[in-house]
C-alpha atoms as a PDB file:
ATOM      1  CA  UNK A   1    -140.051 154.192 213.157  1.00  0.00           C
ATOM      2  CA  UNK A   2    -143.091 155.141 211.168  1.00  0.00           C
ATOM      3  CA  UNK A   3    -143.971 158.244 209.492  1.00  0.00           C
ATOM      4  CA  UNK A   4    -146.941 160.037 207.632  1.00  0.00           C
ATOM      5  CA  UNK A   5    -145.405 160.447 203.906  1.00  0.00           C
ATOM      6  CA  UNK A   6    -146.602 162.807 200.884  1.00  0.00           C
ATOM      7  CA  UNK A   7    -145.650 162.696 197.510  1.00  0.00           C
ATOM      8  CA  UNK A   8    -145.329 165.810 195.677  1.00  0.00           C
ATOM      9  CA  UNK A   9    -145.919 165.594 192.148  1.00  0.00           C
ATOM     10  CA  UNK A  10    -146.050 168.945 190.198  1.00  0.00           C
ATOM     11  CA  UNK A  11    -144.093 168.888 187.099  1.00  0.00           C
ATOM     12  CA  UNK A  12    -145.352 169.382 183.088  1.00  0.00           C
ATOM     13  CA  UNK A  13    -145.853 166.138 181.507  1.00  0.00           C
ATOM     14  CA  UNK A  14    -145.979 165.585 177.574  1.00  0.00           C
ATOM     15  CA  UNK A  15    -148.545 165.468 175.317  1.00  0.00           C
ATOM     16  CA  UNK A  16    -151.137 162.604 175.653  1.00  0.00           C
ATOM     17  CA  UNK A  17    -149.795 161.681 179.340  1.00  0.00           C
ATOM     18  CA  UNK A  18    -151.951 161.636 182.236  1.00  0.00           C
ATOM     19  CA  UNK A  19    -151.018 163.269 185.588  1.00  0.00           C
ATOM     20  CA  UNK A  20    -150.533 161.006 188.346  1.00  0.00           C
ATOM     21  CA  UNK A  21    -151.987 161.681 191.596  1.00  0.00           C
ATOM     22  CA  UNK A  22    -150.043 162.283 194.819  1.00  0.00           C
ATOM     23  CA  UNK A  23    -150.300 158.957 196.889  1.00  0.00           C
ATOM     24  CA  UNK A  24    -152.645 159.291 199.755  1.00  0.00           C
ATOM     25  CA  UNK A  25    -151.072 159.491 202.929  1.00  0.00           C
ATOM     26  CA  UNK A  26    -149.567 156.607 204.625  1.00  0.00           C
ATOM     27  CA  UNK A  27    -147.539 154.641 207.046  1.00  0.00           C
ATOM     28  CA  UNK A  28    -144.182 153.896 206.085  1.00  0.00           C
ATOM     29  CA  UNK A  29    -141.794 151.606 208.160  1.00  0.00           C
ATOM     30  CA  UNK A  30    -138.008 153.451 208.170  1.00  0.00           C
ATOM     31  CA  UNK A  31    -135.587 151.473 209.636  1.00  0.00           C
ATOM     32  CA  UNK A  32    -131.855 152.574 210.630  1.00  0.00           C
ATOM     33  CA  UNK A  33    -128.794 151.374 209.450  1.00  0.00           C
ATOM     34  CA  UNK A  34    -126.097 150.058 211.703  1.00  0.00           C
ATOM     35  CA  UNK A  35    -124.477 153.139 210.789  1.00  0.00           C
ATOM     36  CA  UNK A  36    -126.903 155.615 211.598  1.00  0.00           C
ATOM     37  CA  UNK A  37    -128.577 155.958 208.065  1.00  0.00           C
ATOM     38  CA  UNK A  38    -132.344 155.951 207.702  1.00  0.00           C
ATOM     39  CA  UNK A  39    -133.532 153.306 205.678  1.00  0.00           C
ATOM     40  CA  UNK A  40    -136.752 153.363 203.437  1.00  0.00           C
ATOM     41  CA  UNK A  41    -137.471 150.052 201.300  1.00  0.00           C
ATOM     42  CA  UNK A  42    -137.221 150.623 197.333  1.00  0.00           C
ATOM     43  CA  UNK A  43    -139.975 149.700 196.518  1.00  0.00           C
ATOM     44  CA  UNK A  44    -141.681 152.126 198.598  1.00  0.00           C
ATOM     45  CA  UNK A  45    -140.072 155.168 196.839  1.00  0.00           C
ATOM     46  CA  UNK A  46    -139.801 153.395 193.197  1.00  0.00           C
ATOM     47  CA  UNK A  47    -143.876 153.218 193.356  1.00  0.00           C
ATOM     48  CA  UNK A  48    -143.562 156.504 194.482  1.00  0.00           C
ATOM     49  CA  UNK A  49    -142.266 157.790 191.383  1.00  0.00           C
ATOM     50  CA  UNK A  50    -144.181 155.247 188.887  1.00  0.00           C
ATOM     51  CA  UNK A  51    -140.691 153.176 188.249  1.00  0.00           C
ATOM     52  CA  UNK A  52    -140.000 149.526 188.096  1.00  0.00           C
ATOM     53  CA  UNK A  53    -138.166 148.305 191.150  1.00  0.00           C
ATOM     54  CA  UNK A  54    -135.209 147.559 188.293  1.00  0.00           C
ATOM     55  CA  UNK A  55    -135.436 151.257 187.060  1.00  0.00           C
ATOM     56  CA  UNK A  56    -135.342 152.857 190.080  1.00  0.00           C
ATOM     57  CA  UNK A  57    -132.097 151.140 190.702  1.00  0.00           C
ATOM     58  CA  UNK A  58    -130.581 152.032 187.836  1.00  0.00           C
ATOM     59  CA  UNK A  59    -131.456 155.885 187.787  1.00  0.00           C
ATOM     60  CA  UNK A  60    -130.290 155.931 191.670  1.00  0.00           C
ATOM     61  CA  UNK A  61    -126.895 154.329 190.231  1.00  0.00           C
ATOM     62  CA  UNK A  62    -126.803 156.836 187.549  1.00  0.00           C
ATOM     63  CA  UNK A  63    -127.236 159.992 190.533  1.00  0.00           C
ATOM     64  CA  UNK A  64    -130.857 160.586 189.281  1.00  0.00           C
ATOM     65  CA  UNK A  65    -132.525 159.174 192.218  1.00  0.00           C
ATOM     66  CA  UNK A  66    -130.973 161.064 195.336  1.00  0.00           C
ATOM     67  CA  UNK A  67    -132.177 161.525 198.963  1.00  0.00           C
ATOM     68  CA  UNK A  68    -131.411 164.795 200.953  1.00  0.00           C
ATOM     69  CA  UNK A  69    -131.474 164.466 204.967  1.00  0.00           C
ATOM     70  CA  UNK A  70    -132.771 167.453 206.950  1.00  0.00           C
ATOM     71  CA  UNK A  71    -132.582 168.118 211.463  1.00  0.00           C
ATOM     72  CA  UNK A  72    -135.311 170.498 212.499  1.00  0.00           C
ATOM     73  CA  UNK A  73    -133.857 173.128 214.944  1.00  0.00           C
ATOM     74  CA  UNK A  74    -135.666 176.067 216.791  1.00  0.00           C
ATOM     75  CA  UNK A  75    -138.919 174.746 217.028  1.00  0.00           C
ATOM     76  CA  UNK A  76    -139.059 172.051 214.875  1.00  0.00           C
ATOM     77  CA  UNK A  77    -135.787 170.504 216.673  1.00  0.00           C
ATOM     78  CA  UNK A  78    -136.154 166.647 217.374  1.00  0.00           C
ATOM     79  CA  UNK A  79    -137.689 166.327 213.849  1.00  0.00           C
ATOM     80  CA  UNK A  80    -136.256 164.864 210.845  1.00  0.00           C
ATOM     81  CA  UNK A  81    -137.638 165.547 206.850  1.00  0.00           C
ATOM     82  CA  UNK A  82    -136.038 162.666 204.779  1.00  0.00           C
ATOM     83  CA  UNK A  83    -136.628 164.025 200.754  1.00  0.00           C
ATOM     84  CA  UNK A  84    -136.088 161.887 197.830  1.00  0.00           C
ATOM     85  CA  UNK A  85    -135.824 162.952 194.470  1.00  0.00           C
ATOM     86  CA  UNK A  86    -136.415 161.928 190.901  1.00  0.00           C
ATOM     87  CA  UNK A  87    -136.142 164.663 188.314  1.00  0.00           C
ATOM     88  CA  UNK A  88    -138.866 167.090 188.622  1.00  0.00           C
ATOM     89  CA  UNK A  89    -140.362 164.838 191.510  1.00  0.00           C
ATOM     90  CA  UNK A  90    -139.990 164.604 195.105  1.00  0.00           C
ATOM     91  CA  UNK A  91    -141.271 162.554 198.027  1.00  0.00           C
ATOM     92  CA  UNK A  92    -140.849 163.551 201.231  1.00  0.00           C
ATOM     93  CA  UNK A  93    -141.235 162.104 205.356  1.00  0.00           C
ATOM     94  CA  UNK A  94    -140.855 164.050 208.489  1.00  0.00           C
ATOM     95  CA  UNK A  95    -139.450 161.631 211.768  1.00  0.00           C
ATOM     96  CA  UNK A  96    -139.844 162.656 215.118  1.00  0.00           C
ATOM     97  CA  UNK A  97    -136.026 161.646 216.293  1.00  0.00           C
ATOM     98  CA  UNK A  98    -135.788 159.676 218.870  1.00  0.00           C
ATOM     99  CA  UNK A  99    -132.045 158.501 218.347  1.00  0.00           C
END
């Protein structure tokens, strides 16, 4: 499964810190679990939000990296928006389901 993904970055930064720009749009591969859970590599969403692979890790152990699941319904049923968080960021990916 393959989606078009966005990131949304609008937050205040410090003093003397640049703003990164959103990542252009791309393809990114999601996968499913055995268990029914989507799947989006690490490194994918740790780029994302300018961390190390290592960091990301630890701020997703620490509940400060955190993914939210949403199902379309009325007309956008049969879609899926899979958000991920980090602080003041997010990055988001809409699915067409076809589970």
């Amino acid at each position: 499964m393959a989606g078009d993904a966005t990131g949304a970055k609008d937050w205040s930064l410090p003093a003397g810190r640049e703003r990164q720009s959103a990542p252009a749009e791309r393809a990114v591969d999601v996968t499913r679990s055995e268990g029914g859970d989507y799947v989006v590599a690490a490194e994918v969403l740790a780029e994302s939000f300018g961390l190390t692979a290592d960091a990301f890790w630890r701020e997703m152990k620490r509940g400060i990296v955190y993914g939210i699941v949403e199902r379309g319904e009325g007309e956008d049923a049969g879609q899926i928006r899979l958000t991920f968080r980090y602080r003041a960021q997010s990055w988001s990916i809409t699915l067409e389901d076809r589970a």
